[in-house]
C-alpha atoms as a PDB file:
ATOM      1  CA  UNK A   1     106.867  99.827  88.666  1.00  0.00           C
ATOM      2  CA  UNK A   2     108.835  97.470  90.871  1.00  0.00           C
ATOM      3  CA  UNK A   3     109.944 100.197  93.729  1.00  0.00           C
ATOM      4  CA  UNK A   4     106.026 100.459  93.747  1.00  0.00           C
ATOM      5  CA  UNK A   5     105.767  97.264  94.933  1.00  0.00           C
ATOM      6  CA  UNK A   6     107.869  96.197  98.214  1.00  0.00           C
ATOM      7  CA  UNK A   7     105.606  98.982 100.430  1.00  0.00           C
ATOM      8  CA  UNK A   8     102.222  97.730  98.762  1.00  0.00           C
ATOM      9  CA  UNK A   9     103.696  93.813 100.015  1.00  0.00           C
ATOM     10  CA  UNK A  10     104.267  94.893 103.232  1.00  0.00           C
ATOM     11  CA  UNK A  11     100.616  96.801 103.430  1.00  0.00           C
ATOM     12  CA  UNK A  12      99.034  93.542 102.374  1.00  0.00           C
ATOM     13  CA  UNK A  13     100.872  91.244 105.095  1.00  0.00           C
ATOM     14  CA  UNK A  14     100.160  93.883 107.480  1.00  0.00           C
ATOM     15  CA  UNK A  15      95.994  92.938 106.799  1.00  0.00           C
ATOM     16  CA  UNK A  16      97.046  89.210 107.534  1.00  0.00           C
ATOM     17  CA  UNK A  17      95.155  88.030 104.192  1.00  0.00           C
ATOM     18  CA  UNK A  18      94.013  84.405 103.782  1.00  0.00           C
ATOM     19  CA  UNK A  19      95.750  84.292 100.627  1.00  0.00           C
ATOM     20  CA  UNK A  20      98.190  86.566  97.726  1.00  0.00           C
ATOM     21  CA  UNK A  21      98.049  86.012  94.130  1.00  0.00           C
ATOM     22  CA  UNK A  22     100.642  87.614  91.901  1.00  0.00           C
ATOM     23  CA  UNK A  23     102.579  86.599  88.336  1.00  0.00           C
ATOM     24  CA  UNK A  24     105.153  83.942  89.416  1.00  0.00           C
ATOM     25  CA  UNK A  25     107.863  87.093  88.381  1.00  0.00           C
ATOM     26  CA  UNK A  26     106.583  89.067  90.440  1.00  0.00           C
ATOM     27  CA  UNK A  27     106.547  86.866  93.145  1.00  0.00           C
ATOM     28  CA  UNK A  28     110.319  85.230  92.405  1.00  0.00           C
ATOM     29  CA  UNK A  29     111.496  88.568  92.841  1.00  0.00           C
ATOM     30  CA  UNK A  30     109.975  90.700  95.445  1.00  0.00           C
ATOM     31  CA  UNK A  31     107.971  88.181  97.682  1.00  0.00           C
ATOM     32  CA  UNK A  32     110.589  86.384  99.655  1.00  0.00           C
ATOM     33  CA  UNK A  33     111.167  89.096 102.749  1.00  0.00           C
ATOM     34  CA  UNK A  34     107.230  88.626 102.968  1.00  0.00           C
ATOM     35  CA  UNK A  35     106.442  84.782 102.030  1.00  0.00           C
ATOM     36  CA  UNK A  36     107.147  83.397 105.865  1.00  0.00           C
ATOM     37  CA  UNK A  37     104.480  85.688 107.588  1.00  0.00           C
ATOM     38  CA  UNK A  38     102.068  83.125 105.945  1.00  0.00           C
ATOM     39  CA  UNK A  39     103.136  79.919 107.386  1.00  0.00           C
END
């Protein structure tokens, strides 16, 4: 499930969302390459 996951991060940062919800797992593990694109 997780390989699933890095290209469907990088879709969502592409759309410049106000804001990303996700299990704190989740987001301890595959967020961090992603997390400064929202500062």
């Amino acid at each position: 499930r997780s390989a699933h996951i890095q290209p469907t991060l990088a879709a969502i940062t592409a759309a410049q969302p106000d804001a990303v919800t996700m299990h704190k797992g989740m987001a301890a593990s595959a967020w961090s390459p992603y997390a400064a694109k929202f500062l």
